[in-house]
Protein backbone atom coordinates (compact mmCIF):
# COMPACT_ATOMS: atom_id res chain seq x y z
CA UNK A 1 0.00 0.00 0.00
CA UNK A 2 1.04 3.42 -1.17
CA UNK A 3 2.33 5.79 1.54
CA UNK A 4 1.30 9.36 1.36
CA UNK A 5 2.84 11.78 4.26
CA UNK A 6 0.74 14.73 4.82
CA UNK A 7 -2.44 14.10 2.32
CA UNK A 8 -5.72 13.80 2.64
CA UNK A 9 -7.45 12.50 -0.31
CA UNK A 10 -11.40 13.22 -0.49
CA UNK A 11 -14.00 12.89 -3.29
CA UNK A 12 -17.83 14.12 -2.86
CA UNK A 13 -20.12 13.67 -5.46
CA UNK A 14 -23.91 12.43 -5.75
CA UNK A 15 -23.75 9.61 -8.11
CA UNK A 16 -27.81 9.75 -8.38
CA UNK A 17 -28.32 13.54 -9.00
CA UNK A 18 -28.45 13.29 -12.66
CA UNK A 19 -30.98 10.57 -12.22
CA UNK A 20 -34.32 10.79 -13.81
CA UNK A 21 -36.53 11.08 -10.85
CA UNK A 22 -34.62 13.73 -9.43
CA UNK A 23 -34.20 15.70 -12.94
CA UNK A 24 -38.30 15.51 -13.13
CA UNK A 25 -38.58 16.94 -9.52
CA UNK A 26 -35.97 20.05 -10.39
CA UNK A 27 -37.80 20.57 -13.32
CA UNK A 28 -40.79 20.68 -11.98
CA UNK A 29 -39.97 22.93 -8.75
CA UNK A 30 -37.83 25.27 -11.10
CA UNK A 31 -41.15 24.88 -13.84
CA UNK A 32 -41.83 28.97 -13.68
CA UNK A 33 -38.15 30.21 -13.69
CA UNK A 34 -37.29 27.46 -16.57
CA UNK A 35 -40.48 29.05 -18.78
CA UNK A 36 -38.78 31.80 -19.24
CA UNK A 37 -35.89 30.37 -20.98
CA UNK A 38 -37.26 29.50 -24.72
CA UNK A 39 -34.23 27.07 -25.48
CA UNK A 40 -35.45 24.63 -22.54
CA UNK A 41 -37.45 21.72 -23.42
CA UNK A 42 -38.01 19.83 -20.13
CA UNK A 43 -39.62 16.91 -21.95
CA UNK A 44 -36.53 16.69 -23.72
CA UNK A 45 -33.71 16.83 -20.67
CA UNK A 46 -36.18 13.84 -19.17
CA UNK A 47 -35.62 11.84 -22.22
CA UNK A 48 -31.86 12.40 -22.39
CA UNK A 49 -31.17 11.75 -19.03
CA UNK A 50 -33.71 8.57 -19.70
CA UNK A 51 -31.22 7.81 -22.70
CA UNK A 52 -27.84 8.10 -20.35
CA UNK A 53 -29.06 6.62 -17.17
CA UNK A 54 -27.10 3.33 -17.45
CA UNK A 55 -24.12 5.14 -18.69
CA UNK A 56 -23.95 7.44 -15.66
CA UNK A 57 -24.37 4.27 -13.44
CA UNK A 58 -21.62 2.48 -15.45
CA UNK A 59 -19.66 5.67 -14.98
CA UNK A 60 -20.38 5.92 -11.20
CA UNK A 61 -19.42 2.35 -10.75
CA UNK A 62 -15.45 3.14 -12.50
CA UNK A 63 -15.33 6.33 -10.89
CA UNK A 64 -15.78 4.49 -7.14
CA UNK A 65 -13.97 1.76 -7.72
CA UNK A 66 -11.14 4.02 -8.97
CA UNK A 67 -11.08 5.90 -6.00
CA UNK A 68 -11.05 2.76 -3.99
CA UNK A 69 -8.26 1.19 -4.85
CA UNK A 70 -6.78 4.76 -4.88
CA UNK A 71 -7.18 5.06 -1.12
CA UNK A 72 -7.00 1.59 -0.47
């Protein structure tokens, strides 16, 4: 096991923000503010993030495991 003097390594992140349910509720409280922006299509960030789910779990999974053994 690696030694390193006088580090602390840290990583904070929320592997299940980008997640569907979540992106529905934002989009929902933030539904007035967002109507004022005419490039947003809410319907549309639900279906991409729909589209990418598995890859951001896949993603999540590396990223963890990564730091793991980088700590470990």
């Amino acid at each position: 096991m690696p030694y390193y003097p006088n580090y602390l390594i840290g990583l904070q992140f929320d592997n299940h923000a980008a997640g569907v349910t979540e992106i529905r509720t934002w989009l929902q409280n933030d539904q007035a503010w967002l109507s004022e922006l005419p490039s947003i299509d809410a319907g549309d960030i639900v279906r991409t993030a729909r589209e990418l789910e598995i890859l951001l779990d896949e993603q999540f999974d590396v990223l963890f495991e990564n730091f793991i053994t980088l700590v470990s």
